[in-house]
Protein backbone atom coordinates (compact mmCIF):
# COMPACT_ATOMS: atom_id res chain seq x y z
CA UNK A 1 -31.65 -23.16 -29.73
CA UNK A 2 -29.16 -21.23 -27.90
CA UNK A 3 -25.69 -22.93 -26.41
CA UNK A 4 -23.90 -21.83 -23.29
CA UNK A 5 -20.10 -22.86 -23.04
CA UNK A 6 -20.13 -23.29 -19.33
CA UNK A 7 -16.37 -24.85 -19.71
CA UNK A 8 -14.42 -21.59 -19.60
CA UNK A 9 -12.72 -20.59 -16.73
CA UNK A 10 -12.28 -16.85 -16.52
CA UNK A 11 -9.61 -16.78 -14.17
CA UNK A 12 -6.78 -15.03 -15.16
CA UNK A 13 -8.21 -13.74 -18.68
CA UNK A 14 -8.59 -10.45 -17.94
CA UNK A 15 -8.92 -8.64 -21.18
CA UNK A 16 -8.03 -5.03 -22.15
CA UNK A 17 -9.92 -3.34 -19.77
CA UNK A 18 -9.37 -5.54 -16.86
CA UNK A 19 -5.79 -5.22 -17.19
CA UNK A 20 -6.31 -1.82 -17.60
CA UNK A 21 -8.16 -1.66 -13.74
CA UNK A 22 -5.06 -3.67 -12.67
CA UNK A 23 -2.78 -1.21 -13.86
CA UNK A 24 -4.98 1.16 -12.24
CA UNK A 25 -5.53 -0.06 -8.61
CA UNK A 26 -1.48 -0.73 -8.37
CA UNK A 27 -1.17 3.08 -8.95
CA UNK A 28 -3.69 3.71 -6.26
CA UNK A 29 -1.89 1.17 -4.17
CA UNK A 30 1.19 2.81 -4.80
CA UNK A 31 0.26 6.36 -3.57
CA UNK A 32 -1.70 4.91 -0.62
CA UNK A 33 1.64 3.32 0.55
CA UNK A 34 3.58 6.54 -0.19
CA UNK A 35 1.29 8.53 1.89
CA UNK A 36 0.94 6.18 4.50
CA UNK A 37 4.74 6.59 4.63
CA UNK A 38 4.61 10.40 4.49
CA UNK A 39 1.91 10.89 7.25
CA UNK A 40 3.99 8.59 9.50
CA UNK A 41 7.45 10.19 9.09
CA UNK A 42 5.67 13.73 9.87
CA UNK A 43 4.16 12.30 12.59
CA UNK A 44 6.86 10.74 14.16
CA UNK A 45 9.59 13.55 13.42
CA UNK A 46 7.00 16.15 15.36
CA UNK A 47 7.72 14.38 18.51
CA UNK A 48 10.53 15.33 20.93
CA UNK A 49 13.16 13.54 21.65
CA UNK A 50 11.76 12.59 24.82
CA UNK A 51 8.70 11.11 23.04
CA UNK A 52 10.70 9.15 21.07
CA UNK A 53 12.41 8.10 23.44
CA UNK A 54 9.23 6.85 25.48
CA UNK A 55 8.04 4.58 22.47
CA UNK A 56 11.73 3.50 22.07
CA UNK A 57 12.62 4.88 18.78
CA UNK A 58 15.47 7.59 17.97
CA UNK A 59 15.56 10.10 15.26
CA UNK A 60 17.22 7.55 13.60
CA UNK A 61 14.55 5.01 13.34
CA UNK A 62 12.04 7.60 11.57
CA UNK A 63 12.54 6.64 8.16
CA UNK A 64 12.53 2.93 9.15
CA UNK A 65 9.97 2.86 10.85
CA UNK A 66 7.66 4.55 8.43
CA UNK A 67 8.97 2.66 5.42
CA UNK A 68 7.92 -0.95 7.47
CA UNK A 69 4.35 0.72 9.00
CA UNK A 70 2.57 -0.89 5.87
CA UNK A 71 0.46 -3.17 8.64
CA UNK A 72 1.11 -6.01 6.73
């Protein structure tokens, strides 16, 4: 007869290759941010002044701005 050790929690025993996915998706995490950063500086420096302006950010305020636009 067969026994089933139901009392195991698995939380936070990730093993080898979970740690390994870990490692993995904070990498892909990390460029997503990056890029989210990227395409919103580029975006926001092809606008005029006046444009800027209108949304009530300066030149300035560009690499704020797209350092904080994480949407958390």
């Amino acid at each position: 007869m067969a026994a089933l050790d139901t009392t195991r929690t698995t939380y936070g025993s990730f093993g080898l290759i979970g740690r390994i996915g870990a490692l993995f998706t904070a990498a892909t995490n990390a460029v997503v941010v990056w890029n989210d950063a990227r395409a919103t500086r580029n975006a926001l420096s092809d606008l005029t002044d006046r444009e800027l302006e209108d949304i009530g950010l300066s030149r300035s305020d560009i690499d704020g701005v797209a350092v904080t636009s994480r949407g958390f």
